[in-house]
N, C-alpha and C. Protein backbone atom coordinates (compact mmCIF):
# COMPACT_ATOMS: atom_id res chain seq x y z
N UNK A 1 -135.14 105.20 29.35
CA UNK A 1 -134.64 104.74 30.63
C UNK A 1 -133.71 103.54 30.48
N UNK A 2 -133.88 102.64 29.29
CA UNK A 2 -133.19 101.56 29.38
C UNK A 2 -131.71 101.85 28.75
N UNK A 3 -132.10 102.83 27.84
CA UNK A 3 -130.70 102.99 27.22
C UNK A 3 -129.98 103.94 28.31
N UNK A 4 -130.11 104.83 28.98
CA UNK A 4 -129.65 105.62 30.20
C UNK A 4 -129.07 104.29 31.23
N UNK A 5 -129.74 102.98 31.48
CA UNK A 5 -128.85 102.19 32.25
C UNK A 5 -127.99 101.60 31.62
N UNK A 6 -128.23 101.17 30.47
CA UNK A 6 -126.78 100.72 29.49
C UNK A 6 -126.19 101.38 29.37
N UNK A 7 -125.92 102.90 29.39
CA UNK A 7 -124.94 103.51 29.23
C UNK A 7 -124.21 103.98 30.81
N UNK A 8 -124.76 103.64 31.62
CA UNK A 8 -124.63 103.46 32.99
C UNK A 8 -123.35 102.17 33.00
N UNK A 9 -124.28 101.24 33.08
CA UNK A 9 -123.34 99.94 33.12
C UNK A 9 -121.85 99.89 31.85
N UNK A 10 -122.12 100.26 31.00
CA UNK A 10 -121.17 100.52 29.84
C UNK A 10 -119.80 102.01 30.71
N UNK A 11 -120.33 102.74 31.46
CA UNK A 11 -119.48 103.81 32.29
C UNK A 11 -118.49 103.03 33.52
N UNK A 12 -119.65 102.16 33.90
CA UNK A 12 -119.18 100.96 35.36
C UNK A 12 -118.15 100.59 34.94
N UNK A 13 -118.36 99.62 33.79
CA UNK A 13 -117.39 98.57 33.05
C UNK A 13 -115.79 99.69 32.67
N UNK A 14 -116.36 100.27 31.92
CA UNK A 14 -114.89 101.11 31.33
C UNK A 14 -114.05 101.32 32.51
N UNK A 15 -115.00 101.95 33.38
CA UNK A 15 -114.13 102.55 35.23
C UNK A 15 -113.27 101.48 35.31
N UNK A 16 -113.94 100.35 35.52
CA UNK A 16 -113.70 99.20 36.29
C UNK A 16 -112.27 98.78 35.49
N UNK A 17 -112.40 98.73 33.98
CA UNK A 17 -111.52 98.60 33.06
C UNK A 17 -110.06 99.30 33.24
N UNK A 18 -110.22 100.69 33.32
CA UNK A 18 -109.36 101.53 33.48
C UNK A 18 -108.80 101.43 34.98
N UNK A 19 -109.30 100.58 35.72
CA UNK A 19 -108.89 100.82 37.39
C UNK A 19 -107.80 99.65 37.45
N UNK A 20 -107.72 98.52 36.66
CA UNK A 20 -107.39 97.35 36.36
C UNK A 20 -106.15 97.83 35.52
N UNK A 21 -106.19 98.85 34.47
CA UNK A 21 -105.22 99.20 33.35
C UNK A 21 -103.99 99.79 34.73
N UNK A 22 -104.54 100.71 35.08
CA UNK A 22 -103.50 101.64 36.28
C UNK A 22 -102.84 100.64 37.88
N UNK A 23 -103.74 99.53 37.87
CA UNK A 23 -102.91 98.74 38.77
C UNK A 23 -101.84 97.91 37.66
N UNK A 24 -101.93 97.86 36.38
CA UNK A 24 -100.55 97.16 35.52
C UNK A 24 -99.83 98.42 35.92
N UNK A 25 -100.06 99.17 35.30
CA UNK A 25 -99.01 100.45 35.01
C UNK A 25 -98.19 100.49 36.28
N UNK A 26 -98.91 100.36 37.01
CA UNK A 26 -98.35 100.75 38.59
C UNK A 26 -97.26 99.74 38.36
N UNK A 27 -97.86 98.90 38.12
CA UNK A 27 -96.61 97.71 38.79
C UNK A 27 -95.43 98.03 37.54
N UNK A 28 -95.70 97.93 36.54
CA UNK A 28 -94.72 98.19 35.01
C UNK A 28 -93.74 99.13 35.50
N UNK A 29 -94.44 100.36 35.79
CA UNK A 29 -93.51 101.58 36.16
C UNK A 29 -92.78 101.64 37.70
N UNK A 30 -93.32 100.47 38.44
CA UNK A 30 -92.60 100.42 39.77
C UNK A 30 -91.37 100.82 39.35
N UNK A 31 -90.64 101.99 40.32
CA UNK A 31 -88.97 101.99 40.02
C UNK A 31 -88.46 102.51 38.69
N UNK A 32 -89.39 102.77 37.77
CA UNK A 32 -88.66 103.51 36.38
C UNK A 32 -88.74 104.77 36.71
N UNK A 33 -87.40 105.32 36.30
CA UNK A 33 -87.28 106.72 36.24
C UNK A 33 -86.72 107.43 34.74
N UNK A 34 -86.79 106.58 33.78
CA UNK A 34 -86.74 106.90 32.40
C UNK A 34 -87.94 107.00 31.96
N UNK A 35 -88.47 108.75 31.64
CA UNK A 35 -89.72 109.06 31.02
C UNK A 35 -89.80 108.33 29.65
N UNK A 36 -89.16 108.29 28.63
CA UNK A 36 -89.26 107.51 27.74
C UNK A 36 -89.93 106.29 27.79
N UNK A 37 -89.03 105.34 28.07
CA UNK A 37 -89.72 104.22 28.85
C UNK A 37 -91.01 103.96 29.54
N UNK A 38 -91.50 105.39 30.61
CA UNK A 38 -92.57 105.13 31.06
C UNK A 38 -93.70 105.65 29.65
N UNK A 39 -93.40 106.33 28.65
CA UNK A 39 -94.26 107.19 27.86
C UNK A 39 -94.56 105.27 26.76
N UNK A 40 -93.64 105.16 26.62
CA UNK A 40 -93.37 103.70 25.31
C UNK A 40 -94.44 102.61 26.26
N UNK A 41 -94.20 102.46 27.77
CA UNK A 41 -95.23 101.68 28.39
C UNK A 41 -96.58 101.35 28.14
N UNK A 42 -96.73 103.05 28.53
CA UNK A 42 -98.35 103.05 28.81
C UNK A 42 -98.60 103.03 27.25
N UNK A 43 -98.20 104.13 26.44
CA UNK A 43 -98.68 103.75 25.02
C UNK A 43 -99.26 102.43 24.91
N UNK A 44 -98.05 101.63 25.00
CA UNK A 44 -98.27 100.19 24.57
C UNK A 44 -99.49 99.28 25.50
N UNK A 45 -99.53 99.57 26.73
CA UNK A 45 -100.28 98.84 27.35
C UNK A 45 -101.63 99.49 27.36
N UNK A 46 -102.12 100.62 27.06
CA UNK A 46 -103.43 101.37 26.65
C UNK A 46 -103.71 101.05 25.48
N UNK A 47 -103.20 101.17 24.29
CA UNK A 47 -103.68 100.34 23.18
C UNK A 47 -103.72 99.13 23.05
N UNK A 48 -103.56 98.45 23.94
CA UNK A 48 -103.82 97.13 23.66
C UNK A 48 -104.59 96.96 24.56
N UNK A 49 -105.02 97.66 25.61
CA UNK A 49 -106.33 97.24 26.58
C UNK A 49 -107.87 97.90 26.13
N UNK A 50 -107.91 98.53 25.37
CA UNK A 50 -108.83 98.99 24.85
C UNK A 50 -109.16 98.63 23.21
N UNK A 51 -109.90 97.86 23.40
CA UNK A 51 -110.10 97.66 21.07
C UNK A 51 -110.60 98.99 20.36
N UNK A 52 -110.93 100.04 21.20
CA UNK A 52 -111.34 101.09 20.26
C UNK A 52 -110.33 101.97 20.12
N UNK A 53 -109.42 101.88 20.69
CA UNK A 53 -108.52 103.03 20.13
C UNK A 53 -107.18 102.23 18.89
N UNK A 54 -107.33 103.40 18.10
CA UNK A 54 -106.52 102.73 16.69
C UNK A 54 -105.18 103.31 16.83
N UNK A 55 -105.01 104.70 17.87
CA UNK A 55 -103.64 104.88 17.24
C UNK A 55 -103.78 105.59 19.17
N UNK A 56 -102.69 105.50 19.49
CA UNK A 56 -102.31 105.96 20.78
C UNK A 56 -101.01 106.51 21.48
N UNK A 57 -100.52 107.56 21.82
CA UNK A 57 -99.34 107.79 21.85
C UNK A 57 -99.38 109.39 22.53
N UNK A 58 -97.77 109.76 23.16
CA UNK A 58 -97.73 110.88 23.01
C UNK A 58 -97.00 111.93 22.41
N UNK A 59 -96.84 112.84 22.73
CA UNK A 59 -96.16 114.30 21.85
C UNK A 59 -96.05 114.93 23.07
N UNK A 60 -94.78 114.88 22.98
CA UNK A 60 -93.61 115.80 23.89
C UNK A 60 -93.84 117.68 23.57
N UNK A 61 -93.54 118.08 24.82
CA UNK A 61 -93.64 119.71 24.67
C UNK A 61 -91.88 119.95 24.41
N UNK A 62 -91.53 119.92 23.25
CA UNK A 62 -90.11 120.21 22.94
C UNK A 62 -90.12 122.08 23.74
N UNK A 63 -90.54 122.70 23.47
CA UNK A 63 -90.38 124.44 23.38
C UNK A 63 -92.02 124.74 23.87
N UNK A 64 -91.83 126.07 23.86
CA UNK A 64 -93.46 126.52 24.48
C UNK A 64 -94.80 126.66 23.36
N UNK A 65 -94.07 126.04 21.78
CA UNK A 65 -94.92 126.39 20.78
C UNK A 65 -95.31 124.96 20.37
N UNK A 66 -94.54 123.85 20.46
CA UNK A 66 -93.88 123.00 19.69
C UNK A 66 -94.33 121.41 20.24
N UNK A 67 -94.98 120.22 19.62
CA UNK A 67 -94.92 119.36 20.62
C UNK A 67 -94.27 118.51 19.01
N UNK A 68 -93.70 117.16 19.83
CA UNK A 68 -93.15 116.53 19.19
C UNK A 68 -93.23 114.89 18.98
N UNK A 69 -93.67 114.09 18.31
CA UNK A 69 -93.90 112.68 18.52
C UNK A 69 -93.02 112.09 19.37
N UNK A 70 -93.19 111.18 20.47
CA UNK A 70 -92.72 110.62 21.30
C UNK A 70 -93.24 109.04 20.97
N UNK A 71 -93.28 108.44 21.99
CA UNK A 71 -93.57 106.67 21.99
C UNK A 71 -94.81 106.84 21.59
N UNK A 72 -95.49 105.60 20.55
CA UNK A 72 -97.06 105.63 20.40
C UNK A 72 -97.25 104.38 19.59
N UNK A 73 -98.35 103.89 19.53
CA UNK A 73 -98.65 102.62 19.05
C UNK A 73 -99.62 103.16 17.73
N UNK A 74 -99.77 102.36 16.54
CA UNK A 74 -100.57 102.30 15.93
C UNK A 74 -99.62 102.91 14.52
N UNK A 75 -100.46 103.33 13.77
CA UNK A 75 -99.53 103.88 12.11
C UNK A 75 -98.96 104.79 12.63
N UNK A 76 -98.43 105.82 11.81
CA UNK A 76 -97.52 106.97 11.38
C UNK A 76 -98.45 107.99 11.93
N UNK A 77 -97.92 108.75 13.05
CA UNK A 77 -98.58 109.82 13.74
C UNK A 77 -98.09 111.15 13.11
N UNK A 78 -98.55 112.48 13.48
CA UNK A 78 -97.70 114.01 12.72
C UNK A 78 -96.24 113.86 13.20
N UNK A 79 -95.34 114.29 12.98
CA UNK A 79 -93.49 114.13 13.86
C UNK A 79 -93.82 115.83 14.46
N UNK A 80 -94.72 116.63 14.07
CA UNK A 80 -94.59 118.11 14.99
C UNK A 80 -95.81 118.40 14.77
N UNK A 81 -96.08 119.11 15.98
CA UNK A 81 -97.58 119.49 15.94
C UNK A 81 -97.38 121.24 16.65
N UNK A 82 -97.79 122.14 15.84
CA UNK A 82 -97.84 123.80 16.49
C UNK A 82 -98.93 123.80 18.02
N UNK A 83 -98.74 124.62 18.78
CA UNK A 83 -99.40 124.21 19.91
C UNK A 83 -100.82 125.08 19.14
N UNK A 84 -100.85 125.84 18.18
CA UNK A 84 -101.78 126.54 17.35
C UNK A 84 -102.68 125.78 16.44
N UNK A 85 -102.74 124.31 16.29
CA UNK A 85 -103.40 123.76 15.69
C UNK A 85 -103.52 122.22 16.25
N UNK A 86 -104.56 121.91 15.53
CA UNK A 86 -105.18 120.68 16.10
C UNK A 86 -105.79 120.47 17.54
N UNK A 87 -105.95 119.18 17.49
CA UNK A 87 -106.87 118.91 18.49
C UNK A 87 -105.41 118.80 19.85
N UNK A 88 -104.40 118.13 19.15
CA UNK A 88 -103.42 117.90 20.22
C UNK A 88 -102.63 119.43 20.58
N UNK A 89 -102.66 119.93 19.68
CA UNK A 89 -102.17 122.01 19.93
C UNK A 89 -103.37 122.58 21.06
N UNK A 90 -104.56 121.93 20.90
CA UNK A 90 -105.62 122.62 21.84
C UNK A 90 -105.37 122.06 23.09
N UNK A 91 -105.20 121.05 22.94
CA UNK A 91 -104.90 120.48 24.37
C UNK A 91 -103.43 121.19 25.43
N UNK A 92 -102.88 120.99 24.57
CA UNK A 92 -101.26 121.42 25.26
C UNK A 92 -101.14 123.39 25.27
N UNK A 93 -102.02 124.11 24.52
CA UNK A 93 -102.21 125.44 24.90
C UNK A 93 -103.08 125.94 25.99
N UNK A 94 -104.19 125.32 26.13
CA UNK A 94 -105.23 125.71 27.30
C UNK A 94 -105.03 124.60 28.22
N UNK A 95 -103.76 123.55 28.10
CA UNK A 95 -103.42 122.48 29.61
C UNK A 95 -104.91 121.81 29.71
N UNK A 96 -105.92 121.98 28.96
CA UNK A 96 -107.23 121.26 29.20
C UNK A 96 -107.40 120.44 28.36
N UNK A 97 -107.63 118.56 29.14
CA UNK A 97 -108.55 117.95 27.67
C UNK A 97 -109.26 118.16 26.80
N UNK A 98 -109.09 117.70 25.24
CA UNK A 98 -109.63 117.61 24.85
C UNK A 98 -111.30 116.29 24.13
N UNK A 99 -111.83 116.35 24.41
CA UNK A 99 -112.56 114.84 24.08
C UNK A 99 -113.44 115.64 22.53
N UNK A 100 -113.44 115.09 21.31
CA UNK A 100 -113.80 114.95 20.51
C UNK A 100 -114.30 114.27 19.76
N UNK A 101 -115.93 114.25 20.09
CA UNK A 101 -116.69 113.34 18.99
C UNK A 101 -116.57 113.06 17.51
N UNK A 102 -115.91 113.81 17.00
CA UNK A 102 -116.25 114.42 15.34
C UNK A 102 -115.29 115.02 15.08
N UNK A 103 -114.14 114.47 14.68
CA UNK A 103 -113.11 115.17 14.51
C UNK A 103 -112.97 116.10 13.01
N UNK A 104 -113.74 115.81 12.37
CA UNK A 104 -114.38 116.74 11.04
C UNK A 104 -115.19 117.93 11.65
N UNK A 105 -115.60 117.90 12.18
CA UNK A 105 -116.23 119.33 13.19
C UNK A 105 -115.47 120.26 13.75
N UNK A 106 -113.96 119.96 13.94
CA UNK A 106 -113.02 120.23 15.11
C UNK A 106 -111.97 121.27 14.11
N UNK A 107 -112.91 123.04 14.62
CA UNK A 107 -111.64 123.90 13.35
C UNK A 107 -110.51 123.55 13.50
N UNK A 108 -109.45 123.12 12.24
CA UNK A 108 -107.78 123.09 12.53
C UNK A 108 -107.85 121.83 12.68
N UNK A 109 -108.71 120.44 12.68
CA UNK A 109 -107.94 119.28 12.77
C UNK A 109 -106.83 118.87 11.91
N UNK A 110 -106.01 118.03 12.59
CA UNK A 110 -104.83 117.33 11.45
C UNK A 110 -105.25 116.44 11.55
N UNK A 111 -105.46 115.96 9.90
CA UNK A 111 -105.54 114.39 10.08
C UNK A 111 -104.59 113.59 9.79
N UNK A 112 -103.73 112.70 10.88
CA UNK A 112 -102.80 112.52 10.40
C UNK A 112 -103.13 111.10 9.69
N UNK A 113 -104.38 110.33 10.17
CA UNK A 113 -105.04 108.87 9.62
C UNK A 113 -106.25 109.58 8.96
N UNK A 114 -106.80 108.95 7.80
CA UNK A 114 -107.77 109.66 7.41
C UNK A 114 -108.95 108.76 8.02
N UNK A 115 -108.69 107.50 8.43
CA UNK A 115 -109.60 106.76 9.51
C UNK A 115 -110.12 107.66 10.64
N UNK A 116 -109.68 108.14 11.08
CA UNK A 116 -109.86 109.03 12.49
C UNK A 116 -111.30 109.88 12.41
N UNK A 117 -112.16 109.34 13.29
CA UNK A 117 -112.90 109.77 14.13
C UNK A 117 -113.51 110.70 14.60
N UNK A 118 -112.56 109.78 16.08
CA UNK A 118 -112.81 110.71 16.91
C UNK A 118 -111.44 110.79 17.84
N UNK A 119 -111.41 111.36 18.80
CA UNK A 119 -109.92 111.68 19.50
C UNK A 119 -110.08 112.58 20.88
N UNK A 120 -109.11 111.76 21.62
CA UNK A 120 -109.10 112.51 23.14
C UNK A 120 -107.62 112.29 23.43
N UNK A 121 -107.68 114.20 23.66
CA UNK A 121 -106.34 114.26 24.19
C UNK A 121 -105.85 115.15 25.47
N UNK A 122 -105.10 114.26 26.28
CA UNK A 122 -105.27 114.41 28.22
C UNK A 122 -103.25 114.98 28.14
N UNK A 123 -103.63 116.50 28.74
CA UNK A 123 -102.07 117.08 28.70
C UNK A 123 -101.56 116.28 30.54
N UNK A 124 -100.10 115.78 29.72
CA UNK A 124 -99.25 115.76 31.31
C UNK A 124 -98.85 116.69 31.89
N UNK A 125 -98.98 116.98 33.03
CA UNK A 125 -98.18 118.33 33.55
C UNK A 125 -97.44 117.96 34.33
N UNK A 126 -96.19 118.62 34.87
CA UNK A 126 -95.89 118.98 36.28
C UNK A 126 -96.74 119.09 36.89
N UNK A 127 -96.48 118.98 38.11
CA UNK A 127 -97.06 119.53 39.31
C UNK A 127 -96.77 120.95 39.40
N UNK A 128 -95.76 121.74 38.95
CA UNK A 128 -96.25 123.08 38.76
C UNK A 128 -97.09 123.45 37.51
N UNK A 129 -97.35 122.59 37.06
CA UNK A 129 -98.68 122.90 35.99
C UNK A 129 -98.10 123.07 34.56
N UNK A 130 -96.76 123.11 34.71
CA UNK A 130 -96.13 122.91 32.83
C UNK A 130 -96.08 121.86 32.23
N UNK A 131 -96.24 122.18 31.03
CA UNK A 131 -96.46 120.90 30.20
C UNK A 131 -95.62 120.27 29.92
N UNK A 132 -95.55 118.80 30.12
CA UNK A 132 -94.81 118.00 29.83
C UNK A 132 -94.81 117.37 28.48
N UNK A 133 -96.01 117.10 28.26
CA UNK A 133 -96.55 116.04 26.88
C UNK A 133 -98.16 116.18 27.12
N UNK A 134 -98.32 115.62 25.94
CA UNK A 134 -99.71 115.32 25.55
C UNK A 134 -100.16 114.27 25.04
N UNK A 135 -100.64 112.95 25.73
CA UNK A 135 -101.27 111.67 25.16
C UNK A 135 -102.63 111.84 24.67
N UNK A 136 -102.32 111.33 22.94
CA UNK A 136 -102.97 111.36 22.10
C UNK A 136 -103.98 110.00 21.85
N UNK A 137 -104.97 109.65 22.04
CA UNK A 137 -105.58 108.46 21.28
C UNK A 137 -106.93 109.03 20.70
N UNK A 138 -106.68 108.21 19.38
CA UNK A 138 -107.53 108.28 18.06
C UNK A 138 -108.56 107.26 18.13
N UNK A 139 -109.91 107.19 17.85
CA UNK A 139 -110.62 106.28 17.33
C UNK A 139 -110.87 106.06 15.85
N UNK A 140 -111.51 104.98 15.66
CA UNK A 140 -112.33 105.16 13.78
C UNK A 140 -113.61 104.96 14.29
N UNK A 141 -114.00 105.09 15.35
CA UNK A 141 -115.37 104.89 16.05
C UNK A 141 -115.81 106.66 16.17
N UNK A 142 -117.08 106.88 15.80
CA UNK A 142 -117.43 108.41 16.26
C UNK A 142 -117.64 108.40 17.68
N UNK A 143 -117.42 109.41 18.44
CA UNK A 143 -118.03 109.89 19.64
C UNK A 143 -117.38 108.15 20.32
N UNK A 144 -116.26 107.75 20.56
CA UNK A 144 -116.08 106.40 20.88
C UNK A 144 -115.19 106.65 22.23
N UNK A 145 -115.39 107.81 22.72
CA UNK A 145 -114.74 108.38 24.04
C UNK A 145 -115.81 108.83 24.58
N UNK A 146 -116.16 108.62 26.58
CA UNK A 146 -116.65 109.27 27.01
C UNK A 146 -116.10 109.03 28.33
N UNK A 147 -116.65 109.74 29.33
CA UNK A 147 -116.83 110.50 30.68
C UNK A 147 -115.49 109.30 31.39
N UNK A 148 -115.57 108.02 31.15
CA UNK A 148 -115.34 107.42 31.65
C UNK A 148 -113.46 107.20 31.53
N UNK A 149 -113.63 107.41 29.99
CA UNK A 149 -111.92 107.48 29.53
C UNK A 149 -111.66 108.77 29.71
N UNK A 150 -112.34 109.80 29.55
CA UNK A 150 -111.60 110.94 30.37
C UNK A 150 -110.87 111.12 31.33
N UNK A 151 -112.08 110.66 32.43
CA UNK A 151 -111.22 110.16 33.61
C UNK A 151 -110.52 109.38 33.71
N UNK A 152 -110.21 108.37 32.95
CA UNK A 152 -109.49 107.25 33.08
C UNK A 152 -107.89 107.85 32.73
N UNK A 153 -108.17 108.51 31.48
CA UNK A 153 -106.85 108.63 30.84
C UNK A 153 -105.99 109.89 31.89
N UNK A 154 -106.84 110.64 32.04
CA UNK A 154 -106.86 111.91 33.34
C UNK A 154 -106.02 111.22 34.51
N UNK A 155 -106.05 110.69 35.04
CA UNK A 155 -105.40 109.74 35.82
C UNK A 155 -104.55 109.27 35.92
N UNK A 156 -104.08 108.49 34.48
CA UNK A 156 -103.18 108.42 34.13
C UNK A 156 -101.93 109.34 33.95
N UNK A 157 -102.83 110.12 33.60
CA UNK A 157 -101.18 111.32 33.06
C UNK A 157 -101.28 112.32 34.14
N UNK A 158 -102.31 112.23 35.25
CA UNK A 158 -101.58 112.78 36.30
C UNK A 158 -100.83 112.36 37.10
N UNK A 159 -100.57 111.00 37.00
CA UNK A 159 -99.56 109.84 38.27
C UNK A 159 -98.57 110.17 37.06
N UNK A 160 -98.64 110.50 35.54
CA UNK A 160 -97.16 110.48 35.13
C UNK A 160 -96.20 112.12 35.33
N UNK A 161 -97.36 113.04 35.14
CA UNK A 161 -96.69 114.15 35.77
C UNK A 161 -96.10 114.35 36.78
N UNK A 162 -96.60 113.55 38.12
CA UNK A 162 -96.46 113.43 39.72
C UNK A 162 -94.55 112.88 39.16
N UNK A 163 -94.86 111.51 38.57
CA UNK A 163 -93.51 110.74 38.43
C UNK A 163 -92.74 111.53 37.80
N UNK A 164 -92.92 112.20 36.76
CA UNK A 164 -91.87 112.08 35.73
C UNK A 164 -91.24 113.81 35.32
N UNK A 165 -92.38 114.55 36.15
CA UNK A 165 -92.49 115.50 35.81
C UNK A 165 -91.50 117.09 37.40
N UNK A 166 -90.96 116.50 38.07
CA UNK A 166 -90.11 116.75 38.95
C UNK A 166 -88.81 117.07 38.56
């Protein structure tokens, strides 16, 4: 029971965290209409609001197979990813997050850090539902994503689809 409320209050906090991250963004992106720019933003301002994520960024849907490194913080990410592999290919083929505890568990991971974790990755869409990109963040923490950054990050890249994705 006690650890069920710490992980309660630990869900509160992150919310609360992430509700605070999206009123910056808001204001950052007031008036930008260069996706670039808004993609180089949030990168930058999500990895630095969170200490557990080591590498953060996204990958552009160049073609319907194909995603491609875009803005991202942290080391040397893949420069192409097949939408047929990895954790960031799973994401951008079935348009559904991915959240991954164990990225050694995960058939087809790339590792592009051999630090890596764990990893959650939230596809941007249009509003007609095509893919725009896919924001990638890595942990060196296992299982160091939950319910809370789902939604959080979820959120995020649906106000960037809304923006950017028209």
């Amino acid at each position: 029971m006690l650890e069920s409320a710490a992980e309660n209050l630990d869900q509160l906090a992150r919310r609360a965290h992430y509700d605070a991250v999206q009123r910056q963004l808001d204001a950052l992106l007031e008036g930008e209409d260069d996706w670039v720019a808004a993609m180089a933003t949030v990168a930058c301002e999500l990895h630095h609001a969170f200490a557990y994520f080591h590498w953060t960024g996204f990958y552009r849907a160049v073609d319907a197979r194909t995603l491609v490194i875009g803005p991202y913080q942290g080391g040397h990410g893949c420069l192409r990813i097949d939408f047929a592999r990895g954790v960031c290919g799973a994401a951008a083929r079935t348009r559904v997050s991915q959240r991954v505890d164990d990225v050694s568990a995960f058939p087809g991971h790339i590792a592009c850090a051999a630090t890596t974790r764990s990893e959650l990755v939230v596809p941007v869409l249009r509003p007609d539902g095509s893919l725009l990109a896919v924001l990638d963040v890595d942990s060196d923490l296992a299982a160091a994503f939950d319910d809370a950054d789902q939604a959080g990050l979820e959120a995020i890249c649906a106000d960037l689809g809304r923006r950017f994705g028209g």
